[in-house]
C-alpha atoms as a PDB file:
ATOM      1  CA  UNK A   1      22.594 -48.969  42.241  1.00  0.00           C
ATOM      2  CA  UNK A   2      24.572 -52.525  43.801  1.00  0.00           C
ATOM      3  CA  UNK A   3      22.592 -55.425  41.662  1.00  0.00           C
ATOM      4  CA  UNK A   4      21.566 -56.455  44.514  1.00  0.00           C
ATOM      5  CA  UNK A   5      19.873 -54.478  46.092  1.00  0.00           C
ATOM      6  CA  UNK A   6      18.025 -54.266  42.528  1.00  0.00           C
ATOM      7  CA  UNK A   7      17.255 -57.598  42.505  1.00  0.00           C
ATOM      8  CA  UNK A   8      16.309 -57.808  46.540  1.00  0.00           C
ATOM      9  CA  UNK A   9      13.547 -54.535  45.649  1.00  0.00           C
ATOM     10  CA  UNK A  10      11.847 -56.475  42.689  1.00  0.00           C
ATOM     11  CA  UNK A  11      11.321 -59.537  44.770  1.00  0.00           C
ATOM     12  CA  UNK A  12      10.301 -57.463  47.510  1.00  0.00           C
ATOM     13  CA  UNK A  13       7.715 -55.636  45.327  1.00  0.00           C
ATOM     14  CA  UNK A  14       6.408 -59.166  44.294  1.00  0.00           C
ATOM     15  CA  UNK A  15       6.006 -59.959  48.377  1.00  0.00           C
ATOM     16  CA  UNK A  16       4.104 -56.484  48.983  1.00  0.00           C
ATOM     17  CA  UNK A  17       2.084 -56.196  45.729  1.00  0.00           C
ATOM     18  CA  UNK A  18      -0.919 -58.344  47.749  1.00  0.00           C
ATOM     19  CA  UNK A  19      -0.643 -55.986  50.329  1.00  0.00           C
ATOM     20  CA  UNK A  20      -0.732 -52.793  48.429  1.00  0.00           C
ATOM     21  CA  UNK A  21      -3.419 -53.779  45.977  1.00  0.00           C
ATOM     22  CA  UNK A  22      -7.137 -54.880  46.271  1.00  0.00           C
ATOM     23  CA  UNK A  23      -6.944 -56.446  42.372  1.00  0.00           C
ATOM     24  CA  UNK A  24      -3.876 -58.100  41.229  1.00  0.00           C
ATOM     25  CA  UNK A  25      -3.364 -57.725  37.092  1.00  0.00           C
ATOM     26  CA  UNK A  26      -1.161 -59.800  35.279  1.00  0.00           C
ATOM     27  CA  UNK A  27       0.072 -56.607  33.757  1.00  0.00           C
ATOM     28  CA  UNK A  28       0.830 -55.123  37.591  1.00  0.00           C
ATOM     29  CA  UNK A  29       4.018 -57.168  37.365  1.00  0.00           C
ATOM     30  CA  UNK A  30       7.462 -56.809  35.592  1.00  0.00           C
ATOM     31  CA  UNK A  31       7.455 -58.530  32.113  1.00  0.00           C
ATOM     32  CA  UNK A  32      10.499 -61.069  33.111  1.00  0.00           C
ATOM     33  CA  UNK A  33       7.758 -62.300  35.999  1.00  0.00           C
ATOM     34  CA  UNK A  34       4.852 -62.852  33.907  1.00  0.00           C
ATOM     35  CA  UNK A  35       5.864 -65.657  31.961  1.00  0.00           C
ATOM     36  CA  UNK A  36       6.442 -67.752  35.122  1.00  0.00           C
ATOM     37  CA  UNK A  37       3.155 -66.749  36.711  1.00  0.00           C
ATOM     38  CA  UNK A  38       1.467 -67.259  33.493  1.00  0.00           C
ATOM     39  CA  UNK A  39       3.035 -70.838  33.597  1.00  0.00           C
ATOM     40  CA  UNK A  40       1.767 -71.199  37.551  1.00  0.00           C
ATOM     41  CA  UNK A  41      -2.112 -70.439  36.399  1.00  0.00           C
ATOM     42  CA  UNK A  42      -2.569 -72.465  33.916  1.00  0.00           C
ATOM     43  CA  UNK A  43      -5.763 -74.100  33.990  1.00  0.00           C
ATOM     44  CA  UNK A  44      -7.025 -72.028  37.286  1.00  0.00           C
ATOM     45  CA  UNK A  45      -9.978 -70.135  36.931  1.00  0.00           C
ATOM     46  CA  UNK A  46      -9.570 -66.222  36.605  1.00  0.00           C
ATOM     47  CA  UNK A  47     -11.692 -63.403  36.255  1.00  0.00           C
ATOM     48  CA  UNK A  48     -11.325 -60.288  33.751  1.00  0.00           C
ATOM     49  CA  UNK A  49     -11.933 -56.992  34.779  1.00  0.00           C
ATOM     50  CA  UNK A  50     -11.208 -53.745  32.601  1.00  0.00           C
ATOM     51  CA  UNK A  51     -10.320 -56.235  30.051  1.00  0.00           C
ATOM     52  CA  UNK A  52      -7.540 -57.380  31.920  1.00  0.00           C
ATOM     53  CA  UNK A  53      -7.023 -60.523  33.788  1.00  0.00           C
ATOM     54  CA  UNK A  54      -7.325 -60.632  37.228  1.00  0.00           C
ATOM     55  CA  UNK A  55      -5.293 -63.017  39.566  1.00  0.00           C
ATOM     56  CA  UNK A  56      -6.611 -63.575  42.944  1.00  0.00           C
ATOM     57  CA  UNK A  57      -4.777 -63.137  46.104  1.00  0.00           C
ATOM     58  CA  UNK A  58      -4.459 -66.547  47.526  1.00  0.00           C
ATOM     59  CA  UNK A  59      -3.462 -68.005  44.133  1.00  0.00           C
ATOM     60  CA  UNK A  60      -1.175 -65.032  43.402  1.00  0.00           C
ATOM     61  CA  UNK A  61      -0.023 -65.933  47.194  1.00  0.00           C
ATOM     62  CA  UNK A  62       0.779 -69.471  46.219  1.00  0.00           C
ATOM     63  CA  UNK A  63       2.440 -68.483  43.232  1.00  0.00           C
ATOM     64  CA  UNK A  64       4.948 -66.132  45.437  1.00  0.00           C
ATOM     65  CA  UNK A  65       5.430 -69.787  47.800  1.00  0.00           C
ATOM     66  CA  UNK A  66       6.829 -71.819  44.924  1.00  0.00           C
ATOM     67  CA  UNK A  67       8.759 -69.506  44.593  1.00  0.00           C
ATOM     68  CA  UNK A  68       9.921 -68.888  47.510  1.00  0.00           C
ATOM     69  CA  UNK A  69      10.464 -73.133  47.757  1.00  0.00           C
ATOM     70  CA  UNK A  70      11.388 -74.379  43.982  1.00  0.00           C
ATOM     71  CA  UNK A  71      12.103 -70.764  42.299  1.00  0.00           C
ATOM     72  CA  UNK A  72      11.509 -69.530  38.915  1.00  0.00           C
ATOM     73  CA  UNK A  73      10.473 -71.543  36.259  1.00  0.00           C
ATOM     74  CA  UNK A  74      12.397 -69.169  33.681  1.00  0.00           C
ATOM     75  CA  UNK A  75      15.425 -67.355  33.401  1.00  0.00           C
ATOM     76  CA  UNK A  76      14.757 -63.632  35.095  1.00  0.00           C
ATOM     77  CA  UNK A  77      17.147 -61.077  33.806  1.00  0.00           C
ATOM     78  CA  UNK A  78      17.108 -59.106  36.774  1.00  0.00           C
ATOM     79  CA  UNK A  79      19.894 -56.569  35.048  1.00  0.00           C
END
């Protein structure tokens, strides 16, 4: 597979996961992702459920807009 088209599905998974899922996990997303995210949320308040942590949809949502506006906070290894 062309890297990227690779790299245009992951972000594109990213976009849809709100869509596709009523909870959003931390652990729903790729491990080069989480880092950044985990960066975004600090100090928000979250929830746990199943022992997991749960991100909500509007703060996931604003997570997906900085990146969409400043990018990453991390280097992604997308290959």
């Amino acid at each position: 597979m062309n890297p990227i088209d690779r790299i245009s599905r992951r972000i594109n998974t990213l976009i849809q996961l709100p869509e596709n899922k009523e909870v959003i996990f931390i652990t729903d997303l790729r491990k080069e992702y989480r880092q950044d995210l985990k960066n975004f949320i600090f100090g928000e308040t979250l929830a746990v459920k199943d022992g997991k942590i749960v991100i909500g949809k509007n703060l996931y949502k604003r997570w997906l807009q900085k990146i969409k506006t400043k990018g990453f906070d991390y280097d992604v290894k997308f290959i």
